[in-house]
Protein backbone atom coordinates (compact mmCIF):
# COMPACT_ATOMS: atom_id res chain seq x y z
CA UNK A 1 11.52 16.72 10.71
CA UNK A 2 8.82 16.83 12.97
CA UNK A 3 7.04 13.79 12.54
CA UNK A 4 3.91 14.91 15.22
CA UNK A 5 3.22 17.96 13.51
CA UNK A 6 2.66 15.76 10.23
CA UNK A 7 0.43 13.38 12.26
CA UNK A 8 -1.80 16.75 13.36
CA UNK A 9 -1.61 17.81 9.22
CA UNK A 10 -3.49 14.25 8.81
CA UNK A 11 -6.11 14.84 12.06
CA UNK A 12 -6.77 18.21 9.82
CA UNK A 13 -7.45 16.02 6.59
CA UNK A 14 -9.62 14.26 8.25
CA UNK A 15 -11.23 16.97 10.24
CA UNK A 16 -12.03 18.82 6.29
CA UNK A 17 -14.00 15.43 5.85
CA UNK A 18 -16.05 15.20 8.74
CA UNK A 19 -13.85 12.52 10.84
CA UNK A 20 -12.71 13.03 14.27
CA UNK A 21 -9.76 14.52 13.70
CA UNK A 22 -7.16 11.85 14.24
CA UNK A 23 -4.28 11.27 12.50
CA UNK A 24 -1.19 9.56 12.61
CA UNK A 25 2.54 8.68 10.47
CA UNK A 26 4.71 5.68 10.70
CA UNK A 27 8.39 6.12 10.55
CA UNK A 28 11.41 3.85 10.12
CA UNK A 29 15.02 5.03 9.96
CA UNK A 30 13.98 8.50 10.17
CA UNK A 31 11.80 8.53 7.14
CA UNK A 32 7.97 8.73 6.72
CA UNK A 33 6.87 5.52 4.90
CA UNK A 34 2.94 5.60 5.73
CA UNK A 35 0.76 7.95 7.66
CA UNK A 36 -3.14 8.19 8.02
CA UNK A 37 -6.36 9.81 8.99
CA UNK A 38 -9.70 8.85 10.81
CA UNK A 39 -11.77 7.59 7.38
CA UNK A 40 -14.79 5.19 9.60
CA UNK A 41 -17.52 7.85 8.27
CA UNK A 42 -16.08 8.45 4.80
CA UNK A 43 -15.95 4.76 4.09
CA UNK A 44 -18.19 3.02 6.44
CA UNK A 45 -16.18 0.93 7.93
CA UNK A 46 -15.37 0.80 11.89
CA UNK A 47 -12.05 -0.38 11.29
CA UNK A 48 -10.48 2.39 9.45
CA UNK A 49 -8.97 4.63 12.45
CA UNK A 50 -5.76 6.71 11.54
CA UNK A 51 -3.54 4.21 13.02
CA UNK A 52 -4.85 1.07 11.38
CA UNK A 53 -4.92 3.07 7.92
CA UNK A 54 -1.80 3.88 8.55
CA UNK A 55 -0.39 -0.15 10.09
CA UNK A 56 -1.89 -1.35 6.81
CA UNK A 57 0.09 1.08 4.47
CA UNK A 58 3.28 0.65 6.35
CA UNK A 59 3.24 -3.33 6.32
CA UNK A 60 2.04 -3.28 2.40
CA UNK A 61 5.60 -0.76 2.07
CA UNK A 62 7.86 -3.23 3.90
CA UNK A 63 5.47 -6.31 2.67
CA UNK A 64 5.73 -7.51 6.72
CA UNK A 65 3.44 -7.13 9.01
CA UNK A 66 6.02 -7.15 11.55
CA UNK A 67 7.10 -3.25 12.10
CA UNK A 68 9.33 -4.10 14.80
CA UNK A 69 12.23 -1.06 13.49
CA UNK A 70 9.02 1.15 13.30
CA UNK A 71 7.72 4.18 14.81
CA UNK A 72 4.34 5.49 15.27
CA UNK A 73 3.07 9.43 15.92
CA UNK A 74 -0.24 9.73 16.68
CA UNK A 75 -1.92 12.49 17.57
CA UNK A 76 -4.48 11.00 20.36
CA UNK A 77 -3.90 7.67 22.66
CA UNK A 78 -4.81 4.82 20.61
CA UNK A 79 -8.25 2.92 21.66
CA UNK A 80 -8.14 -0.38 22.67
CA UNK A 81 -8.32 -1.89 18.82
CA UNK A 82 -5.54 0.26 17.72
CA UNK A 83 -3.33 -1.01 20.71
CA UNK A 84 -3.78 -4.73 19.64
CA UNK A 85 -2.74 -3.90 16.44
CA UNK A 86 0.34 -1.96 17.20
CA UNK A 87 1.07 -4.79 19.48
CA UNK A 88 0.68 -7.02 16.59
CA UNK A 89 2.42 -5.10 14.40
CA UNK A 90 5.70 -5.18 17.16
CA UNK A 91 6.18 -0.97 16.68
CA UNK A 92 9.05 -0.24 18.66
CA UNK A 93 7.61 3.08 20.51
CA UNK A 94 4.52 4.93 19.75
CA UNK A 95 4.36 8.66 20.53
CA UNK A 96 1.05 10.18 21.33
CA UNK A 97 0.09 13.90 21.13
CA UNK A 98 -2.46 13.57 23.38
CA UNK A 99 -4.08 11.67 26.23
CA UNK A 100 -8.26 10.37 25.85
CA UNK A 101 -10.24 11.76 28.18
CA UNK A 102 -13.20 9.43 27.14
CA UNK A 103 -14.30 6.19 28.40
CA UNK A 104 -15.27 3.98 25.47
CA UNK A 105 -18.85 4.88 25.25
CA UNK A 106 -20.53 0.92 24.17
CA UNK A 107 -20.21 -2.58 25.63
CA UNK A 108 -20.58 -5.67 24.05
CA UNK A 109 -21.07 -8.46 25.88
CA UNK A 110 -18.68 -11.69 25.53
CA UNK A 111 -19.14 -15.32 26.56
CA UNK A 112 -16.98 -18.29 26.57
CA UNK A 113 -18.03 -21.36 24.61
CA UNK A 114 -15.92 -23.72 25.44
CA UNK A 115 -15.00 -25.80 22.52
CA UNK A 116 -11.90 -28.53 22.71
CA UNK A 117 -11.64 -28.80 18.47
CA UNK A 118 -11.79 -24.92 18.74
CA UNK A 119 -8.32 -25.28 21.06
CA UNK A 120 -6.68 -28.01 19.81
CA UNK A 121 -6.38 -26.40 15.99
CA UNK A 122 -4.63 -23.75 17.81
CA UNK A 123 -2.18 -26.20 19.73
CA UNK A 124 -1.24 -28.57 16.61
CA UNK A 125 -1.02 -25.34 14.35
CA UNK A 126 1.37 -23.96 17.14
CA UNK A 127 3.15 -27.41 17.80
CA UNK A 128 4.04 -28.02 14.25
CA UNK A 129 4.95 -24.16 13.80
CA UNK A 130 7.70 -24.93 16.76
């Protein structure tokens, strides 16, 4: 089965609908168990990229979000917000189809407020975790 070629069927979904044609299929033990297509436009929503449609499908299948026995095919590099959450998600390997050739194209800019409560939920949450 050529799992790519089923992530390019999605980027043509979502090409039909107006969406940058992205798309991309998550596979464990050889089998398909969620794929997904660009849908920001469609639904408004500047989260919904192909691979996070797809991350959310796949952990609702396995009810995990860790997808560490999980592949991904996705037809372009994933941006910077798709590669935290495959890093979340623990995917073993990701294959991509094909390489950006675009810079992102906006800049927000961040600032550090340092705030000691702000760190030390973190630390006890982590300490009592461990």
């Amino acid at each position: 089965m050529d799992f790519m070629q089923m992530a390019v069927a999605q980027a043509c979904k979502a090409a039909r609908r107006g969406e940058v044609p992205i798309g991309c299929v998550i596979v464990r033990n050889g089998k398909v168990i969620a794929v997904g297509y660009n849908q920001r436009e469609r639904k408004q929503n500047c989260l919904l990229h192909a691979e996070i449609v797809a991350l959310n499908r796949a952990c609702r299948k396995l009810k995990s979000w860790r997808l560490s026995d999980c592949e991904m095919y996705v037809t372009l590099e994933p941006c910077p917000m798709c590669m935290g959450a495959i890093l979340n998600a623990r995917l073993r390997k990701v294959y991509m189809g094909a390489k950006s050739t675009t810079d992102l194209n906006w800049q927000t800019p961040i600032e550090l407020q340092p705030n000691q409560e702000a760190q030390n939920i973190l630390v006890d949450f982590f300490r009592n975790k461990r």
